[in-house]
C-alpha atoms as a PDB file:
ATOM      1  CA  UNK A   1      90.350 111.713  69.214  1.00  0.00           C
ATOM      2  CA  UNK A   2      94.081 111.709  68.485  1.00  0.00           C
ATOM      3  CA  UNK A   3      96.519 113.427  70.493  1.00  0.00           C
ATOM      4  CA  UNK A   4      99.766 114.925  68.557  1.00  0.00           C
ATOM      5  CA  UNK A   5     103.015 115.440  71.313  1.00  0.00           C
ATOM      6  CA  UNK A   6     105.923 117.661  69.756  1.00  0.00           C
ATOM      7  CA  UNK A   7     108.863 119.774  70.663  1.00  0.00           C
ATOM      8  CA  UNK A   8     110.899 117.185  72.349  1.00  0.00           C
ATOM      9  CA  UNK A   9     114.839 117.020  71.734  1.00  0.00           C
ATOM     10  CA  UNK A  10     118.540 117.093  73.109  1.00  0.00           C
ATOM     11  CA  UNK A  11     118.858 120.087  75.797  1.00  0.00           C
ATOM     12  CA  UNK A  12     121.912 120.566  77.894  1.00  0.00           C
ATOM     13  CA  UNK A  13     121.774 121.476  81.808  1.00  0.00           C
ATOM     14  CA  UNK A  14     120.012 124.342  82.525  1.00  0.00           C
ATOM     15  CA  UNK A  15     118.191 124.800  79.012  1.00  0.00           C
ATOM     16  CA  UNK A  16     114.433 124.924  78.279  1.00  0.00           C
ATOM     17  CA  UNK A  17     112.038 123.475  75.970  1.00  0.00           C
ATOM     18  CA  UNK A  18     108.387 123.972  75.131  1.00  0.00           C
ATOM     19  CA  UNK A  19     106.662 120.635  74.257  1.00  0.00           C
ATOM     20  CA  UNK A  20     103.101 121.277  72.802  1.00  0.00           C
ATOM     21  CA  UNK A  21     100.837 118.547  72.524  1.00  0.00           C
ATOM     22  CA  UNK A  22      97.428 119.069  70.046  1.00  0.00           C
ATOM     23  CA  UNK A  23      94.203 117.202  70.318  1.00  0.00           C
ATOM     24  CA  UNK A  24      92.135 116.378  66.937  1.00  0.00           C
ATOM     25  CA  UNK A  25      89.064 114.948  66.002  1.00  0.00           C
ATOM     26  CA  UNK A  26      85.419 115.146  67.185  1.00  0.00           C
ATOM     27  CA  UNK A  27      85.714 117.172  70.293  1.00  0.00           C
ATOM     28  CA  UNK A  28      83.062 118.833  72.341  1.00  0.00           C
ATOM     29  CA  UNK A  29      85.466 119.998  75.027  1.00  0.00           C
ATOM     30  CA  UNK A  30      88.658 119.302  76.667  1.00  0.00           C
ATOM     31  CA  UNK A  31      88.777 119.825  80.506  1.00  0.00           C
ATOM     32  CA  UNK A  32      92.097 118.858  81.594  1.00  0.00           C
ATOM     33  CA  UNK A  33      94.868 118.838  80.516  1.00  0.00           C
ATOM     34  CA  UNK A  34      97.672 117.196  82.454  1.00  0.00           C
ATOM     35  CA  UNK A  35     101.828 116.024  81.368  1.00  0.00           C
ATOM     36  CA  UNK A  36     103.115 112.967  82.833  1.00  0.00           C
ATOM     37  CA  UNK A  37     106.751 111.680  82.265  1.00  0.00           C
ATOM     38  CA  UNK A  38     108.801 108.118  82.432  1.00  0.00           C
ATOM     39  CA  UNK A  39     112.647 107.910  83.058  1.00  0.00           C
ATOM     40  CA  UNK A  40     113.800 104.949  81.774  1.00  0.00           C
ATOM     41  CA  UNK A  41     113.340 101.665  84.418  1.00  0.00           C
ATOM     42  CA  UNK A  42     110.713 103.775  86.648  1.00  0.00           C
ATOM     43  CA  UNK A  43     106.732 104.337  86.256  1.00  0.00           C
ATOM     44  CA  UNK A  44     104.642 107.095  84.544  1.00  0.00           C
ATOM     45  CA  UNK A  45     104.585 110.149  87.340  1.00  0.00           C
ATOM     46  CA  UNK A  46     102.296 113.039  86.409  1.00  0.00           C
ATOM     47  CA  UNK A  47     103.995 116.409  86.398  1.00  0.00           C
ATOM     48  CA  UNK A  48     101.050 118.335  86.417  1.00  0.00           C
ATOM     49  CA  UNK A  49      97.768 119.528  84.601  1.00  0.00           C
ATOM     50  CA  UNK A  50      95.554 122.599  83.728  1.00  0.00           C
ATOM     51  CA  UNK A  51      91.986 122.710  84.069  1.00  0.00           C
ATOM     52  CA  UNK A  52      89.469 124.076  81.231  1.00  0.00           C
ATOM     53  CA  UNK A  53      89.499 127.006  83.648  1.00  0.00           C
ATOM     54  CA  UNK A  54      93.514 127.768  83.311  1.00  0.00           C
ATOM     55  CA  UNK A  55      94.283 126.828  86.867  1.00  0.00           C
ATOM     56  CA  UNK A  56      97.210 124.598  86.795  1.00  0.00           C
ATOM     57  CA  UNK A  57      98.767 122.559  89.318  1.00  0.00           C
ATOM     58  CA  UNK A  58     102.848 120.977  89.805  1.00  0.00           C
ATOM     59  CA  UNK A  59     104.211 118.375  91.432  1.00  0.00           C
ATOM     60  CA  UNK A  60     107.315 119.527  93.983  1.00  0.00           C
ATOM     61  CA  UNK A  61     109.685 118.450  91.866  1.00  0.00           C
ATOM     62  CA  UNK A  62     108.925 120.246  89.228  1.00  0.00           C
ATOM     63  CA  UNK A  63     107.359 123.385  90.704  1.00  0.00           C
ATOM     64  CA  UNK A  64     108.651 126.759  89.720  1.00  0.00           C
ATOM     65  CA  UNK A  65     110.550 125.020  86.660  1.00  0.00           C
ATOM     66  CA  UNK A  66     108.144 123.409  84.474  1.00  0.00           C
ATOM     67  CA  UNK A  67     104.859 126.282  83.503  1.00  0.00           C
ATOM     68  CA  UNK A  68     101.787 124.359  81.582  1.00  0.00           C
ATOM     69  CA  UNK A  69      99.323 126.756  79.696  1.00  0.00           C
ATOM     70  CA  UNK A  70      96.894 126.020  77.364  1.00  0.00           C
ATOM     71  CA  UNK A  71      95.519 127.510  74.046  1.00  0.00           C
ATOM     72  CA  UNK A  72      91.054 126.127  73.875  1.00  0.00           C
ATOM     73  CA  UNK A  73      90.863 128.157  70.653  1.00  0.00           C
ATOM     74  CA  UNK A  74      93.904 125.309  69.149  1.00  0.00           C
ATOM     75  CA  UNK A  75      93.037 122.178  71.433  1.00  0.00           C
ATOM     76  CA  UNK A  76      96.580 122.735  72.527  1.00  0.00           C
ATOM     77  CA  UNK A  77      98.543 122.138  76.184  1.00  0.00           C
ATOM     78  CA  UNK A  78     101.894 123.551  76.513  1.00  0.00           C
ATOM     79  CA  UNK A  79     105.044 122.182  78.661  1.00  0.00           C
ATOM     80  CA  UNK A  80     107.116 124.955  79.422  1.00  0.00           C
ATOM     81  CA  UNK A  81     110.303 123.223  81.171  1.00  0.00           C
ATOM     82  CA  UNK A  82     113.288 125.811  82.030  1.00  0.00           C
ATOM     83  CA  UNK A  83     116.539 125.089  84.063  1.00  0.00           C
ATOM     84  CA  UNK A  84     116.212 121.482  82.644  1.00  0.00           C
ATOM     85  CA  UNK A  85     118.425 118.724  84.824  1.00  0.00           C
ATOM     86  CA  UNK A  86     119.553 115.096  83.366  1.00  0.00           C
ATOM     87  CA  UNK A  87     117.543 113.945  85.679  1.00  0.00           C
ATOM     88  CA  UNK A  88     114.433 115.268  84.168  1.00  0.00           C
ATOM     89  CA  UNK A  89     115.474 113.034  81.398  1.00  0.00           C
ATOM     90  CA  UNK A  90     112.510 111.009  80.123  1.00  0.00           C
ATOM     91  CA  UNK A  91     109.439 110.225  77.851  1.00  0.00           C
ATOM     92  CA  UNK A  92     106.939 113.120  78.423  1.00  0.00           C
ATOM     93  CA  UNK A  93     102.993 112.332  78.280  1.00  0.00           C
ATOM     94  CA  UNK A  94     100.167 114.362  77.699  1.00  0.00           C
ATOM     95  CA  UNK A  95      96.615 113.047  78.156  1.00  0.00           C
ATOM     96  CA  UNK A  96      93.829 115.362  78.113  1.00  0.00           C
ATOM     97  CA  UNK A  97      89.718 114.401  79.240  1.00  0.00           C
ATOM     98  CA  UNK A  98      87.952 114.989  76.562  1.00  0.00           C
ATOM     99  CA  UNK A  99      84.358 114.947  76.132  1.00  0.00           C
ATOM    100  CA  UNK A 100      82.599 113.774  72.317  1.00  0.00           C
ATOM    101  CA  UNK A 101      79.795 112.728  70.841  1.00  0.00           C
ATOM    102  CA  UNK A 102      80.684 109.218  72.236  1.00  0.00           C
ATOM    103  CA  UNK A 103      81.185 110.245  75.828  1.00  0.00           C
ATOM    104  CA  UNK A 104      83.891 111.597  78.240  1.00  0.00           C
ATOM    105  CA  UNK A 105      87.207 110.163  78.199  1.00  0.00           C
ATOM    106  CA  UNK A 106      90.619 110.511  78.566  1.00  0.00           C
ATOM    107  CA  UNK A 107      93.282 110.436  75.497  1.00  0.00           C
ATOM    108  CA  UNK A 108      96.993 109.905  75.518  1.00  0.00           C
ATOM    109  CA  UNK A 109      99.384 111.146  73.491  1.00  0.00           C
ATOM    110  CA  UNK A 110     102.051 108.815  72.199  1.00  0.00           C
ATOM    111  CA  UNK A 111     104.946 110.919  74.433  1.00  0.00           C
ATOM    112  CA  UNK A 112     108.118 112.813  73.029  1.00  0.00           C
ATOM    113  CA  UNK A 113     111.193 112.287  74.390  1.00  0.00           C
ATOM    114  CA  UNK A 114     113.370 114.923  75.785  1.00  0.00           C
ATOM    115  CA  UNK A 115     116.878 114.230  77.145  1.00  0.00           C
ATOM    116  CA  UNK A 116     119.028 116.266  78.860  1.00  0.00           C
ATOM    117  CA  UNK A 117     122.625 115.882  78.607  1.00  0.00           C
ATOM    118  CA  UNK A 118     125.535 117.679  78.051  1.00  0.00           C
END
């Protein structure tokens, strides 16, 4: 299973971006699907996830800002990010539990980065 992170890019304060992040391969199902992020000289936080059911969940810090939604039909999570700050400035993640013919686990994609900046 290969995950595929896109949509990352230069934003000034206050913009948005969508990242999208697409899982391929042999693939029975994907329950969630959750986005972490790393700022340069701190660790991986998570941001937040979806479950196969479309519930989704935030951390505080991004709650109200940040909208994830996903597609089954396309293997696809979305990162809907609006009223971006520099400080939201970082690597973003996606990693997705997936179950295969070889088992459940969970796949990471290789992060986009988004910066923020005017």
């Amino acid at each position: 299973v290969q995950l595929q992170a896109s949509g990352g890019g230069l934003v000034q304060p206050g913009g948005s971006l969508r990242l999208s992040c697409t899982a391929s391969g042999s693939i029975f199902s994907i329950n969630a699907m959750d986005w972490y992020r790393q700022a340069p000289g701190k660790q991986r936080e998570l941001l937040g996830g979806i479950s196969s059911g479309g519930r989704s969940s935030y951390v505080d810090s991004v709650k109200g800002r940040f909208t994830i939604t996903r597609d089954n039909a396309k293997n696809t999570g979305y990162l809907r990010m609006d009223s971006l700050k520099p400080e939201d400035t970082a690597v973003y993640y996606c990693r997705f539990s997936v179950t295969t013919p070889k088992g459940a686990f969970a796949s990471w994609g290789r992060g986009t980065q988004v910066t923020v900046s005017s």
